[in-house]
C-alpha atoms as a PDB file:
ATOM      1  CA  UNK A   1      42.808 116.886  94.617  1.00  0.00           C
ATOM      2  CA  UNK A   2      45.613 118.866  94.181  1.00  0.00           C
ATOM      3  CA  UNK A   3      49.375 118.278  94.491  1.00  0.00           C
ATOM      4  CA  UNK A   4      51.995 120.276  94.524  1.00  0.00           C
ATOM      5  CA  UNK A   5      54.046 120.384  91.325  1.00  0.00           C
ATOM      6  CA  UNK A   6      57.744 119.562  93.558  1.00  0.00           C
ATOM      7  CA  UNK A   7      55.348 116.418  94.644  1.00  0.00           C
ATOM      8  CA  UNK A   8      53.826 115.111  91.445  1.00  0.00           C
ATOM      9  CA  UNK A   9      55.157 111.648  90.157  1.00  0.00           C
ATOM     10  CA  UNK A  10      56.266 110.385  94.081  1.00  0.00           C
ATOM     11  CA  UNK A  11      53.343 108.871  94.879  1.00  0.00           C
ATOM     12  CA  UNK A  12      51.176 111.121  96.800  1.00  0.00           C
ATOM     13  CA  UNK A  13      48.772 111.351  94.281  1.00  0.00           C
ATOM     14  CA  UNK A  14      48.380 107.090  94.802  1.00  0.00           C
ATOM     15  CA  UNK A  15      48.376 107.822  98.882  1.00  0.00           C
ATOM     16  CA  UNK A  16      45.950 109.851  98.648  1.00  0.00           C
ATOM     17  CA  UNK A  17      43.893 108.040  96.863  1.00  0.00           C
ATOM     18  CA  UNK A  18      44.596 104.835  98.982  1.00  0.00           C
ATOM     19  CA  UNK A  19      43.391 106.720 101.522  1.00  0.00           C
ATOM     20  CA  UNK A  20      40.234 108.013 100.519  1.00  0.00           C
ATOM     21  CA  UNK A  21      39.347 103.978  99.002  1.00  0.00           C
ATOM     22  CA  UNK A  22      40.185 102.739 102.842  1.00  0.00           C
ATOM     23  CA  UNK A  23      38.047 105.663 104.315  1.00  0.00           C
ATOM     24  CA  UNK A  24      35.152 104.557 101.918  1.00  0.00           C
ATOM     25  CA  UNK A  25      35.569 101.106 102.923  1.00  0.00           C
ATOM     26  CA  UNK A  26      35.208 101.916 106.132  1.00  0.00           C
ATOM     27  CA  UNK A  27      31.942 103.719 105.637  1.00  0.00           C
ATOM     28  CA  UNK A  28      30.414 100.874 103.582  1.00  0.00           C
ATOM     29  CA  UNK A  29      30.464 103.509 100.687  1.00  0.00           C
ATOM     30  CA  UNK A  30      29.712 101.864  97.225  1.00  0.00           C
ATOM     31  CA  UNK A  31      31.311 104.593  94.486  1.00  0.00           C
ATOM     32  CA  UNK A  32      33.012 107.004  94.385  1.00  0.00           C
ATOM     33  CA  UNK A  33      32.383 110.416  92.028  1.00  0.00           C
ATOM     34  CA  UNK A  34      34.724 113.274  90.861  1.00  0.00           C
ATOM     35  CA  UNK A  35      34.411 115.808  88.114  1.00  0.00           C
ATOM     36  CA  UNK A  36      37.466 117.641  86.714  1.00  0.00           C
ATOM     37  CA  UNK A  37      37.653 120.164  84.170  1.00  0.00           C
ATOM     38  CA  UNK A  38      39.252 119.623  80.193  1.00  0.00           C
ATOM     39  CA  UNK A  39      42.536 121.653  81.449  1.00  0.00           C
ATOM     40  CA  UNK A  40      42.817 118.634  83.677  1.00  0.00           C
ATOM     41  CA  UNK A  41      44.529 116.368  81.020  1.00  0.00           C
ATOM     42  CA  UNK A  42      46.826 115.089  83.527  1.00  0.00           C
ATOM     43  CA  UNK A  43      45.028 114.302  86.211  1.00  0.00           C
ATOM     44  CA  UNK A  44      42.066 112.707  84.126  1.00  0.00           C
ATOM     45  CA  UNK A  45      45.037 110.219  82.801  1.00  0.00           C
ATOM     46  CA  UNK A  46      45.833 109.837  86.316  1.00  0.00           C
ATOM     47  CA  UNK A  47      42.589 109.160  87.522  1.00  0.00           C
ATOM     48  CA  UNK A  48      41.841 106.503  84.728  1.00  0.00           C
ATOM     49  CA  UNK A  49      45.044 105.049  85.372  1.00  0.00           C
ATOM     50  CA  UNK A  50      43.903 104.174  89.126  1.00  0.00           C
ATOM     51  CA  UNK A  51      40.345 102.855  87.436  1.00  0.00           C
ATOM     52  CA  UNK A  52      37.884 105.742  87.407  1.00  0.00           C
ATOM     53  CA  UNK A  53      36.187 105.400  84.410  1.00  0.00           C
ATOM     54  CA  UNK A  54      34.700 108.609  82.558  1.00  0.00           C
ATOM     55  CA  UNK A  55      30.929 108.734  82.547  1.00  0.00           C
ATOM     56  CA  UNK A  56      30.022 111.798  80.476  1.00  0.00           C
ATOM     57  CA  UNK A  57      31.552 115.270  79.263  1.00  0.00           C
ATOM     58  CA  UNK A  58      29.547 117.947  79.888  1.00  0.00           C
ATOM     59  CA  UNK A  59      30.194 121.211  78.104  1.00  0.00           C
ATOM     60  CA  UNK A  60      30.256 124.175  80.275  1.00  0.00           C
ATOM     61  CA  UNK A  61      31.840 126.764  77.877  1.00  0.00           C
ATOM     62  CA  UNK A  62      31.869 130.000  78.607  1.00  0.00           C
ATOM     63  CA  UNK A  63      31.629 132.368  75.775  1.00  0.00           C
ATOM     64  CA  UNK A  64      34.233 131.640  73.184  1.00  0.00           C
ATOM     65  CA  UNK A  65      36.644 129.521  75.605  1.00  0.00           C
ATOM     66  CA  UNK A  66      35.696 125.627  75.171  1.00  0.00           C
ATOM     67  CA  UNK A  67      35.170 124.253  78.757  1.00  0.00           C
ATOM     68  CA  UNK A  68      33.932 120.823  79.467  1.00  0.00           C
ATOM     69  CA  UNK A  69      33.286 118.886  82.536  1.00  0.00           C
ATOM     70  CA  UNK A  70      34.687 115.493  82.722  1.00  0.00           C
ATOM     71  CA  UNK A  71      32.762 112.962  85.120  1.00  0.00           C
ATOM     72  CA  UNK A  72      34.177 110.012  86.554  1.00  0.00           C
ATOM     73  CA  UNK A  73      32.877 106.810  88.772  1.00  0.00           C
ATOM     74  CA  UNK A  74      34.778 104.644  90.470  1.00  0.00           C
ATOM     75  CA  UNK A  75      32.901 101.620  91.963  1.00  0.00           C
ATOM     76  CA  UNK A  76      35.010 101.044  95.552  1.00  0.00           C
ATOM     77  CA  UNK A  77      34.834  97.222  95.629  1.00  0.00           C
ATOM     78  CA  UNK A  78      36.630  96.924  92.403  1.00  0.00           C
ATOM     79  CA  UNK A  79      40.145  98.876  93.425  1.00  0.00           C
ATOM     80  CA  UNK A  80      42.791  97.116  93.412  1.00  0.00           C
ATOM     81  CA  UNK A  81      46.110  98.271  92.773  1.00  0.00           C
END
């Protein structure tokens, strides 16, 4: 998910995401899964925030540039906010 920077901190970000929990709902689906990358440090606070909790950290580094992998799971029944 990406939001435009003139965007960030009104919300959209939480609309979004309201959206997608309601959609999943919907579908009867139980979790919910997203990876993001360590130059994410925003968004990982973010997702957190709205009750993904972090599952592992994979290291995907590339050469000499540290990369990892950050995975998250959100269980759908248990969003409330």
């Amino acid at each position: 998910m990406i939001v435009a920077s003139s965007y960030r901190r009104k919300g959209v970000a939480l609309k979004l995401i309201a959206s997608l929990i309601e959609h999943a709902r919907l579908h009867n689906i139980k979790a919910i899964f997203l990876n993001t990358s360590s130059y994410q440090l925003e968004a990982m606070k973010m997702y957190q925030f709205y009750g993904w909790k972090p599952q592992k950290r994979e290291n995907v580094s590339v050469l000499f540039q540290p990369i990892y992998m950050h995975h998250f799971l959100l269980h759908v029944n248990e969003w409330r906010f």
